[in-house]
PDB file of N, CA and C in Angstrom:
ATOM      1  N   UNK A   1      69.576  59.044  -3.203  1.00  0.00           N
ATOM      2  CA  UNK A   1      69.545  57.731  -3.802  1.00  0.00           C
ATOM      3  C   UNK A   1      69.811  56.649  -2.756  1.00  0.00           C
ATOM      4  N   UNK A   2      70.131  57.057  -1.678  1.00  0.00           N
ATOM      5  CA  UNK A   2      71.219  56.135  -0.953  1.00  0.00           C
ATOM      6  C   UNK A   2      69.592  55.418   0.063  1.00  0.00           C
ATOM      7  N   UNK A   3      68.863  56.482   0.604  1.00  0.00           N
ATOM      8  CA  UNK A   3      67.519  56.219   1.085  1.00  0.00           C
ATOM      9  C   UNK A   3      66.445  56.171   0.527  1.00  0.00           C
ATOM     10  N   UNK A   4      66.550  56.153  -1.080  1.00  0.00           N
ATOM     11  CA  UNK A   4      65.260  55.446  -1.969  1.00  0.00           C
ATOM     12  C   UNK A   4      63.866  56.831  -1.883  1.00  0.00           C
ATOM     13  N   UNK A   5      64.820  58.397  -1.617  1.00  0.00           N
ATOM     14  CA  UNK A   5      63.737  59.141  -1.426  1.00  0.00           C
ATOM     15  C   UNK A   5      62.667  59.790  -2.187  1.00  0.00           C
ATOM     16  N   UNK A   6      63.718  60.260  -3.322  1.00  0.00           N
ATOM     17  CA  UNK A   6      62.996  60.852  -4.064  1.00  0.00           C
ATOM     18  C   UNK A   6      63.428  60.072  -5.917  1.00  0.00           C
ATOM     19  N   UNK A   7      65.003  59.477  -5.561  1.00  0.00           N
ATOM     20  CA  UNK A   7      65.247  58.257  -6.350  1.00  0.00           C
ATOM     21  C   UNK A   7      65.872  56.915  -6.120  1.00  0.00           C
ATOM     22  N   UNK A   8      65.925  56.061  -6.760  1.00  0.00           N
ATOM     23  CA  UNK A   8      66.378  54.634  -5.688  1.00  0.00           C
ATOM     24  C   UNK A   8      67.465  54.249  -7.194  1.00  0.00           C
ATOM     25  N   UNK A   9      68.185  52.967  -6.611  1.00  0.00           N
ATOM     26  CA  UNK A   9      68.883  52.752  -7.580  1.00  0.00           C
ATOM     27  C   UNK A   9      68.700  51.555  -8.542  1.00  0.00           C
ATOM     28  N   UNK A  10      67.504  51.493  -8.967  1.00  0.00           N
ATOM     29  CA  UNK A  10      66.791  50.701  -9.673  1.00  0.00           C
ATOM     30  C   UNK A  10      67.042  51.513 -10.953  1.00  0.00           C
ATOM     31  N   UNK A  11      67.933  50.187 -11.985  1.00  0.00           N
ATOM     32  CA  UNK A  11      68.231  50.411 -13.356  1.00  0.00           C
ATOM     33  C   UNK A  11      66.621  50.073 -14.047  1.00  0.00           C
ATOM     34  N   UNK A  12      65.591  50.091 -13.584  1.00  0.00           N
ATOM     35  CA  UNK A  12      64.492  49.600 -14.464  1.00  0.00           C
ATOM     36  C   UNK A  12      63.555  50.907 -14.728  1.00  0.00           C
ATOM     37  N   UNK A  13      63.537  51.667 -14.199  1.00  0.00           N
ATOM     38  CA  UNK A  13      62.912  52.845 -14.161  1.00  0.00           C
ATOM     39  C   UNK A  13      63.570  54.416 -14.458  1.00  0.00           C
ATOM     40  N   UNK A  14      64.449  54.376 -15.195  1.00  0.00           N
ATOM     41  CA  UNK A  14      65.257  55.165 -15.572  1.00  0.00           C
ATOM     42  C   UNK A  14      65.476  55.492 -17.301  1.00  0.00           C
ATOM     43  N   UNK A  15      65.784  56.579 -17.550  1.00  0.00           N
ATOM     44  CA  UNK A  15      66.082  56.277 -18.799  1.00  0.00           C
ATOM     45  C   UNK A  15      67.200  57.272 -18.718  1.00  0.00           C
ATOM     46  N   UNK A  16      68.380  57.202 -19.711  1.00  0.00           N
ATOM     47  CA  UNK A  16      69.802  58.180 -19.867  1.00  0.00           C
ATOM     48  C   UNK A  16      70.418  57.841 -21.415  1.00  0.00           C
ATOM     49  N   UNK A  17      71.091  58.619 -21.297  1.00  0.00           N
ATOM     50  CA  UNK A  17      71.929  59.080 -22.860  1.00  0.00           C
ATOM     51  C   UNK A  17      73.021  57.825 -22.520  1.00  0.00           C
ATOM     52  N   UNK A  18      72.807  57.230 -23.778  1.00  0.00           N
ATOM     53  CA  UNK A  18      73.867  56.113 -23.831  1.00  0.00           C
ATOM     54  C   UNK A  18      75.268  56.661 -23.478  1.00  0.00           C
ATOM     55  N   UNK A  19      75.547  57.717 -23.991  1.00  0.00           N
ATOM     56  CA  UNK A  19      76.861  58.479 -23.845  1.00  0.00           C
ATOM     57  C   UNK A  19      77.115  58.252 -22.263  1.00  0.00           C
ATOM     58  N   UNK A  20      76.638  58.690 -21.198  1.00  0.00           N
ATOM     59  CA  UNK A  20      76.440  58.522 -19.807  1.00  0.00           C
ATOM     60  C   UNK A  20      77.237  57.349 -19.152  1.00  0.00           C
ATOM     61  N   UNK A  21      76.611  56.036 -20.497  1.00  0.00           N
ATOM     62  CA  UNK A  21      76.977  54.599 -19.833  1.00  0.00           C
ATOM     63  C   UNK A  21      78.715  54.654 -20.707  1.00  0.00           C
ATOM     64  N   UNK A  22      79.490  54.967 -20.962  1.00  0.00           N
ATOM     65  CA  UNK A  22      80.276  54.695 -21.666  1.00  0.00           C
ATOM     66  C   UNK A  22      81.619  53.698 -20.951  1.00  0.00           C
ATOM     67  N   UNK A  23      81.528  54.353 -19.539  1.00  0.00           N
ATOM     68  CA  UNK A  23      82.387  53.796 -18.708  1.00  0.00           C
ATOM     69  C   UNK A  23      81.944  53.160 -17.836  1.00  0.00           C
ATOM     70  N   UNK A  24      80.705  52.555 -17.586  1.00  0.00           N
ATOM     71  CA  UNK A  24      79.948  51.979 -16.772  1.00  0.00           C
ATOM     72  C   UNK A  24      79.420  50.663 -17.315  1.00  0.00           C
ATOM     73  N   UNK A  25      79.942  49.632 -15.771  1.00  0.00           N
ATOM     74  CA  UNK A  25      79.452  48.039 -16.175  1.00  0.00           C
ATOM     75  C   UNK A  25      78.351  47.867 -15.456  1.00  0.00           C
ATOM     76  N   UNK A  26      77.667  46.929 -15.341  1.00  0.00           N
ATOM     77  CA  UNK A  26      77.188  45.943 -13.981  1.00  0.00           C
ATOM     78  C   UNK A  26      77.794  44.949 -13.792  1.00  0.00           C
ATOM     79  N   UNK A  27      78.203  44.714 -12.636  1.00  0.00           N
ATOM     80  CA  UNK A  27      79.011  43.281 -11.842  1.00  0.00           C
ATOM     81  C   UNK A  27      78.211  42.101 -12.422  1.00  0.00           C
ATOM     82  N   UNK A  28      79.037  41.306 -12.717  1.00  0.00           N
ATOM     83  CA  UNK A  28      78.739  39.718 -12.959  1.00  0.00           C
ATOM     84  C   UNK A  28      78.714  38.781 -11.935  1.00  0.00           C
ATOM     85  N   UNK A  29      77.451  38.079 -12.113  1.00  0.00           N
ATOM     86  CA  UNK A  29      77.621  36.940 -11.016  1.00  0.00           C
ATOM     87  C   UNK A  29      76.468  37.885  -9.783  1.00  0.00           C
ATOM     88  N   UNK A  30      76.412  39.373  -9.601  1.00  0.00           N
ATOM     89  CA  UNK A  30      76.043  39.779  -8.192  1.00  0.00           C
ATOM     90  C   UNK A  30      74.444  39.925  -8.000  1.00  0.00           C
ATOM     91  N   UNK A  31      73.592  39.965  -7.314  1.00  0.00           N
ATOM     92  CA  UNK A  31      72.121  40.656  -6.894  1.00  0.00           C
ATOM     93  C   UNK A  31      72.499  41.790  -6.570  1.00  0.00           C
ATOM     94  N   UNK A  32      71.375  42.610  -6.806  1.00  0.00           N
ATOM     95  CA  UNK A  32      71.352  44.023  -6.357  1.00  0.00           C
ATOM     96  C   UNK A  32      72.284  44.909  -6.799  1.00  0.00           C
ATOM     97  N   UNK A  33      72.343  44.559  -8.213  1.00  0.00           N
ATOM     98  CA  UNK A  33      73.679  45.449  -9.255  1.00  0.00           C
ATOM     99  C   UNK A  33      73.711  46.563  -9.782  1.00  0.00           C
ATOM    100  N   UNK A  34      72.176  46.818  -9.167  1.00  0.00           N
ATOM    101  CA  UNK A  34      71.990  48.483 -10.007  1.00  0.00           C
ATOM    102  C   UNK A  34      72.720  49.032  -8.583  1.00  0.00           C
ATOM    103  N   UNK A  35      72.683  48.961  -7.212  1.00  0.00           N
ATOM    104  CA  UNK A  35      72.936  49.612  -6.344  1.00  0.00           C
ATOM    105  C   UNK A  35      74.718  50.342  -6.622  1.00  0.00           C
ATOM    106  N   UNK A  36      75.317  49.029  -6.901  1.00  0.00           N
ATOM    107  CA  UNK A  36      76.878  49.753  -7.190  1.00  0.00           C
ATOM    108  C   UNK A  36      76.790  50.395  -8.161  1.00  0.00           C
ATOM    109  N   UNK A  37      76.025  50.193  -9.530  1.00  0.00           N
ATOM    110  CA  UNK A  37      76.235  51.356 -10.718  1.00  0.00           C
ATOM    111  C   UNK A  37      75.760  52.405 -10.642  1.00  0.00           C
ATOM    112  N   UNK A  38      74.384  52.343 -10.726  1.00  0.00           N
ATOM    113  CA  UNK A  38      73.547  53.580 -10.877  1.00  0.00           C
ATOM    114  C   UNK A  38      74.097  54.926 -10.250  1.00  0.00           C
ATOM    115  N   UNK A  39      74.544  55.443  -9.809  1.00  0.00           N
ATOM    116  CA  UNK A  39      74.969  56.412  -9.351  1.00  0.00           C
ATOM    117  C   UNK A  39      76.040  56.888 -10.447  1.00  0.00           C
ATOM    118  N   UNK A  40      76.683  56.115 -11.542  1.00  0.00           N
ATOM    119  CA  UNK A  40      77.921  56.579 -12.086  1.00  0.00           C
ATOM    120  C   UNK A  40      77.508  57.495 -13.166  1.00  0.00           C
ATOM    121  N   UNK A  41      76.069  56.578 -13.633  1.00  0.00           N
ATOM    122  CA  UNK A  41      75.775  57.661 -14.805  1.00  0.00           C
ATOM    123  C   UNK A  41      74.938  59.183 -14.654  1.00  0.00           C
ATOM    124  N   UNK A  42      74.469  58.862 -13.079  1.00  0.00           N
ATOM    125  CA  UNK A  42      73.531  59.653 -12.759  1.00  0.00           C
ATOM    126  C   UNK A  42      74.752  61.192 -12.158  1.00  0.00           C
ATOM    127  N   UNK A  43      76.282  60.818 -11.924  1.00  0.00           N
ATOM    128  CA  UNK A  43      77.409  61.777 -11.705  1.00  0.00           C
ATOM    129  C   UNK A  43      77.741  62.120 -12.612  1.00  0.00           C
ATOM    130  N   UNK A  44      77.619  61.514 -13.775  1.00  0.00           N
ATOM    131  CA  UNK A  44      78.086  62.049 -15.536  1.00  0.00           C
ATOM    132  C   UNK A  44      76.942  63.218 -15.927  1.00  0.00           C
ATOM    133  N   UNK A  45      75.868  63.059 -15.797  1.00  0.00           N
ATOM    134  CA  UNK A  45      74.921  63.795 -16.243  1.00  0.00           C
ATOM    135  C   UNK A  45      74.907  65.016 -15.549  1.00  0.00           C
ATOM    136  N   UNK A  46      74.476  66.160 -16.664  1.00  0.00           N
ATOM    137  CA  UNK A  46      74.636  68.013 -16.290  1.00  0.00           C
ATOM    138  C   UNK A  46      73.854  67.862 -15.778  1.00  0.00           C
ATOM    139  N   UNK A  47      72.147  67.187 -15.781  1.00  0.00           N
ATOM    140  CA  UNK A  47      71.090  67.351 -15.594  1.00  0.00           C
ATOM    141  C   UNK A  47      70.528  66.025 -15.413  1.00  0.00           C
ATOM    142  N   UNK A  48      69.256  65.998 -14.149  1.00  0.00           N
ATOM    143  CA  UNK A  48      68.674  64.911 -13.880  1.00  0.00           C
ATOM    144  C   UNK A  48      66.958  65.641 -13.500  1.00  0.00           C
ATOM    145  N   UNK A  49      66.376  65.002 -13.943  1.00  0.00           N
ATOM    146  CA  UNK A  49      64.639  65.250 -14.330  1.00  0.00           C
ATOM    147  C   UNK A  49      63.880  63.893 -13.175  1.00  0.00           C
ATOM    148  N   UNK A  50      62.821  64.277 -12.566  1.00  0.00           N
ATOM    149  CA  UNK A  50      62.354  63.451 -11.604  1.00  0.00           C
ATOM    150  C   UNK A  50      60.572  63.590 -12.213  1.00  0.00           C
ATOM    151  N   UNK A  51      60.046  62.954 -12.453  1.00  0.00           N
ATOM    152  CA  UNK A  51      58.879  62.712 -12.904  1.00  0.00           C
ATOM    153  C   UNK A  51      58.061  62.549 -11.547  1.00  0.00           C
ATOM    154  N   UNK A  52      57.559  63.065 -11.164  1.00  0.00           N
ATOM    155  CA  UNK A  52      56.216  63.204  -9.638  1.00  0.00           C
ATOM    156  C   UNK A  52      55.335  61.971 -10.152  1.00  0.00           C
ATOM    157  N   UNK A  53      55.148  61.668 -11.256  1.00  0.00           N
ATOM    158  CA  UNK A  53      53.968  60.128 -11.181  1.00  0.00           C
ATOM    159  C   UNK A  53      54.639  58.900 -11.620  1.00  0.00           C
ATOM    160  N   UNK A  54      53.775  58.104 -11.058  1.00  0.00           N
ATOM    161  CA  UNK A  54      54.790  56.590 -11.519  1.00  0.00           C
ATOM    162  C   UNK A  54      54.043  56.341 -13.227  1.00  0.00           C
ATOM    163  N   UNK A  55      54.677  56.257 -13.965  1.00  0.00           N
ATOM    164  CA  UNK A  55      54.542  55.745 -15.192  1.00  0.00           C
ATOM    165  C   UNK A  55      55.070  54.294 -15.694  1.00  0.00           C
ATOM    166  N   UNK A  56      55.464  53.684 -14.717  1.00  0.00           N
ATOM    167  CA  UNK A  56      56.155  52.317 -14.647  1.00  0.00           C
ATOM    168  C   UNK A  56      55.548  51.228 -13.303  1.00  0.00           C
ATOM    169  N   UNK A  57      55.033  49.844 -13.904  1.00  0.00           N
ATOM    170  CA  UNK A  57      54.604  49.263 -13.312  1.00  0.00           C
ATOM    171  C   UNK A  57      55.407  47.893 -12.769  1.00  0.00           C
ATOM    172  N   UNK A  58      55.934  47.545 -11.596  1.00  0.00           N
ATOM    173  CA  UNK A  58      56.669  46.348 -11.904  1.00  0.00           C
ATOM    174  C   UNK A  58      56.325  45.371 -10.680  1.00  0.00           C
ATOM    175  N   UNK A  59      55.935  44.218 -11.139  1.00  0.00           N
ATOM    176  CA  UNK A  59      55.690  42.943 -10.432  1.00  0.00           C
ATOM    177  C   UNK A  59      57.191  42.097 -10.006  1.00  0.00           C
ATOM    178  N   UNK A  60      57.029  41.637  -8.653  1.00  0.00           N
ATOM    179  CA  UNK A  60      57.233  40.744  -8.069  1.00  0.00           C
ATOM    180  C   UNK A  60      56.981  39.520  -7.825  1.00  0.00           C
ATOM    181  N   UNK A  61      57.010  38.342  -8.447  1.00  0.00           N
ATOM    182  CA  UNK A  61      57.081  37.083  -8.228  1.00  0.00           C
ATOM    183  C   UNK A  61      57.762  36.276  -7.071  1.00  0.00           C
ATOM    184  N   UNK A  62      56.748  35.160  -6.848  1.00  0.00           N
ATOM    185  CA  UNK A  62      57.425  34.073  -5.452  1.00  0.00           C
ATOM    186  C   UNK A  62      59.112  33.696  -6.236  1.00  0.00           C
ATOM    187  N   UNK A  63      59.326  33.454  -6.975  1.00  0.00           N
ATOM    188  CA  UNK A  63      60.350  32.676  -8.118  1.00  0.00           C
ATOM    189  C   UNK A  63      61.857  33.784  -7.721  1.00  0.00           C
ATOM    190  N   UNK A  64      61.205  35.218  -7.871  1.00  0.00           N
ATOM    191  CA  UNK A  64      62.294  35.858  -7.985  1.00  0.00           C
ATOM    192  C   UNK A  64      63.215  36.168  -6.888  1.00  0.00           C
ATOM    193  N   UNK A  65      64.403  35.866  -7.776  1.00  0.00           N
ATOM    194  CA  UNK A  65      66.234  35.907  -7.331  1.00  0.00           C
ATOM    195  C   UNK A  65      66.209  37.172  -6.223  1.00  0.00           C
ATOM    196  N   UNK A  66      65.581  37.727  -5.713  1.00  0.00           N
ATOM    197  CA  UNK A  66      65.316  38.345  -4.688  1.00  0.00           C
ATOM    198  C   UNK A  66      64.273  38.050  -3.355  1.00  0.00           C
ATOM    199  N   UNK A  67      63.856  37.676  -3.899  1.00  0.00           N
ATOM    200  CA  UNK A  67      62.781  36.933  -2.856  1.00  0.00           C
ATOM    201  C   UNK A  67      63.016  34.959  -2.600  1.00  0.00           C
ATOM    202  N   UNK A  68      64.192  34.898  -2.989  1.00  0.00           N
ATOM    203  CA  UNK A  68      64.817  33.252  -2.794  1.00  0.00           C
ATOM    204  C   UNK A  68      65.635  33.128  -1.344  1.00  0.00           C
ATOM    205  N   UNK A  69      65.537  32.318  -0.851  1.00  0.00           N
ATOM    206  CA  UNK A  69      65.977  31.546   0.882  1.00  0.00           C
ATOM    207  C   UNK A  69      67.609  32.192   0.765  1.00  0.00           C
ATOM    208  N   UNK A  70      68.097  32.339   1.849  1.00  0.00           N
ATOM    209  CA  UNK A  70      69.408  33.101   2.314  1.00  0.00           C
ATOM    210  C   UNK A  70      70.455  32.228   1.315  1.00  0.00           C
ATOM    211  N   UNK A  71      71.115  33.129   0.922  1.00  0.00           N
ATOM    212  CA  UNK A  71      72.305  33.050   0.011  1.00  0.00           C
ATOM    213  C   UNK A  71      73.429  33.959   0.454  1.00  0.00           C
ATOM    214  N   UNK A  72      74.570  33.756   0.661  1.00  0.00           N
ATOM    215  CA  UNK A  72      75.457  33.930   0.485  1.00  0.00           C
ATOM    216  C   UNK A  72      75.750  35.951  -0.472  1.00  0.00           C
ATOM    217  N   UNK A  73      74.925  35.366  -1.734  1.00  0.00           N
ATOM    218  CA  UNK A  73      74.734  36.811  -2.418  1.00  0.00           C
ATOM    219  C   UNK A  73      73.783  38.077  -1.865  1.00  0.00           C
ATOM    220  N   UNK A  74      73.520  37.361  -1.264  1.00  0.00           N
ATOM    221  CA  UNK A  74      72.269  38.604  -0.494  1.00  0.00           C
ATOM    222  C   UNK A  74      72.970  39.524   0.561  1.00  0.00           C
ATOM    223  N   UNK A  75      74.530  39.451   0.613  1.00  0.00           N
ATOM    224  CA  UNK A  75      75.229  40.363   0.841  1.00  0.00           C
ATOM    225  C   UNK A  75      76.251  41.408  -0.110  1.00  0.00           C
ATOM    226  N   UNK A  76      75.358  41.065  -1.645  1.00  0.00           N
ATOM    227  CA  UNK A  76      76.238  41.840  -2.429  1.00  0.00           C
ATOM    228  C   UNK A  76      75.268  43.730  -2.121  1.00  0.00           C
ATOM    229  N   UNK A  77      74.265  43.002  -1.458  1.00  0.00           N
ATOM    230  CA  UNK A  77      73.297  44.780  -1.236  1.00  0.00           C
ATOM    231  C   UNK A  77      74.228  45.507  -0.170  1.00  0.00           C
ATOM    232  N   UNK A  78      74.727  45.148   0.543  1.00  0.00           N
ATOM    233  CA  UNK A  78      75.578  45.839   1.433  1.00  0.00           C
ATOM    234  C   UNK A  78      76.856  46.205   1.147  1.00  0.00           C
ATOM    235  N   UNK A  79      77.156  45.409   0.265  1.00  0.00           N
ATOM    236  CA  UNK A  79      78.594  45.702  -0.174  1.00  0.00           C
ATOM    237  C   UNK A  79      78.601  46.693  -1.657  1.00  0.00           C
ATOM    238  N   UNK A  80      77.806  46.646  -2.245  1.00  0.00           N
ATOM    239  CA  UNK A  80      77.593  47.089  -3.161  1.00  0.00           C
ATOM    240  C   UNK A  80      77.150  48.726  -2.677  1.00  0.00           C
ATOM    241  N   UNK A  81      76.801  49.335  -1.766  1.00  0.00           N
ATOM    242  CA  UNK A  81      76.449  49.894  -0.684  1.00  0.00           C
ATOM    243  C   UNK A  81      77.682  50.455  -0.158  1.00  0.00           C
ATOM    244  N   UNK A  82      78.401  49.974   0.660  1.00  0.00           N
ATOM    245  CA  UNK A  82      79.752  50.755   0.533  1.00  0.00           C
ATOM    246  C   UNK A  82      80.816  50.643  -0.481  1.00  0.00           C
ATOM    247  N   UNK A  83      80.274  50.185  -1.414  1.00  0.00           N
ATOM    248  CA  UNK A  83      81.623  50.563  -2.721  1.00  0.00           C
ATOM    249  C   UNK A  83      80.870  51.886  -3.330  1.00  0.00           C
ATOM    250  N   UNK A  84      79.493  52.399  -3.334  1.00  0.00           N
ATOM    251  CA  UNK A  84      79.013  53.407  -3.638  1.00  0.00           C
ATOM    252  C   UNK A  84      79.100  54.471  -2.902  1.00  0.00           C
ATOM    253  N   UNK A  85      79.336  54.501  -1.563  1.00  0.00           N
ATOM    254  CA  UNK A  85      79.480  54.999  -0.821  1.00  0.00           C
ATOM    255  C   UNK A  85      80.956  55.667  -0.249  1.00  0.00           C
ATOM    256  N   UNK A  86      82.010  54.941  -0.465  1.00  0.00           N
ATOM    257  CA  UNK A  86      83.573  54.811  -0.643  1.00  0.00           C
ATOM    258  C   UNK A  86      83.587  55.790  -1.976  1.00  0.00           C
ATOM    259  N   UNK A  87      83.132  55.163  -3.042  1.00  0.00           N
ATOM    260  CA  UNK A  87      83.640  56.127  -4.384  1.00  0.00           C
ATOM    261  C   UNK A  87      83.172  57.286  -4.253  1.00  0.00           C
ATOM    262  N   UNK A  88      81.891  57.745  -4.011  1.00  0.00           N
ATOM    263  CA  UNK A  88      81.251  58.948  -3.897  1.00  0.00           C
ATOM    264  C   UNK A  88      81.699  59.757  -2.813  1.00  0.00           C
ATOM    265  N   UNK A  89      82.430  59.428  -1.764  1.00  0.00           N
ATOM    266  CA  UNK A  89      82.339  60.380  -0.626  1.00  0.00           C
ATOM    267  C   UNK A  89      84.458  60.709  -1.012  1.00  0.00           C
ATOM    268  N   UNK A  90      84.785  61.846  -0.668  1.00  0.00           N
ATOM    269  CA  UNK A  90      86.319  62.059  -0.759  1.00  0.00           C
ATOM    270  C   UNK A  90      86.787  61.811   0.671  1.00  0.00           C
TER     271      UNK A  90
END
């Protein structure tokens, strides 16, 4: 997940058992918020299924909160990055 190989941490292309999310937020206020969660529900689950074709289509716009002039928040991807990285590793 961490190198986007075979899964990335994009909450848009996923689907899971609500049960999964029970203890799981997304940060307020941050960009790039699936990066700190996604991993929590994907450690709850016995089992994870990888689909070989894309069945999901998603556009990018000039407009979008990711593709906007340097901010300040455009370091929540890195940080968000080692708080996933910190929790997951002992």
């Amino acid at each position: 997940m961490l190198i986007g190989d075979r899964c990335d941490s994009s909450a848009c292309d996923k689907l899971f058992y609500r049960s999964l999310w029970s203890e799981c937020r997304f940060p307020h206020g941050k960009i790039y918020e699936d990066v700190a969660v996604m991993y929590k529900p994907l450690l709850r689950a016995n089992s994870v299924a990888i689909v070989g074709k894309p069945l999901y289509n998603y556009f990018r716009h000039s407009a979008s909160i990711t593709k906007s002039a340097f901010s300040p928040k455009l370091f929540d991807y890195p940080n968000n990055t080692m708080i996933r990285i910190a929790t997951t590793n002992p």
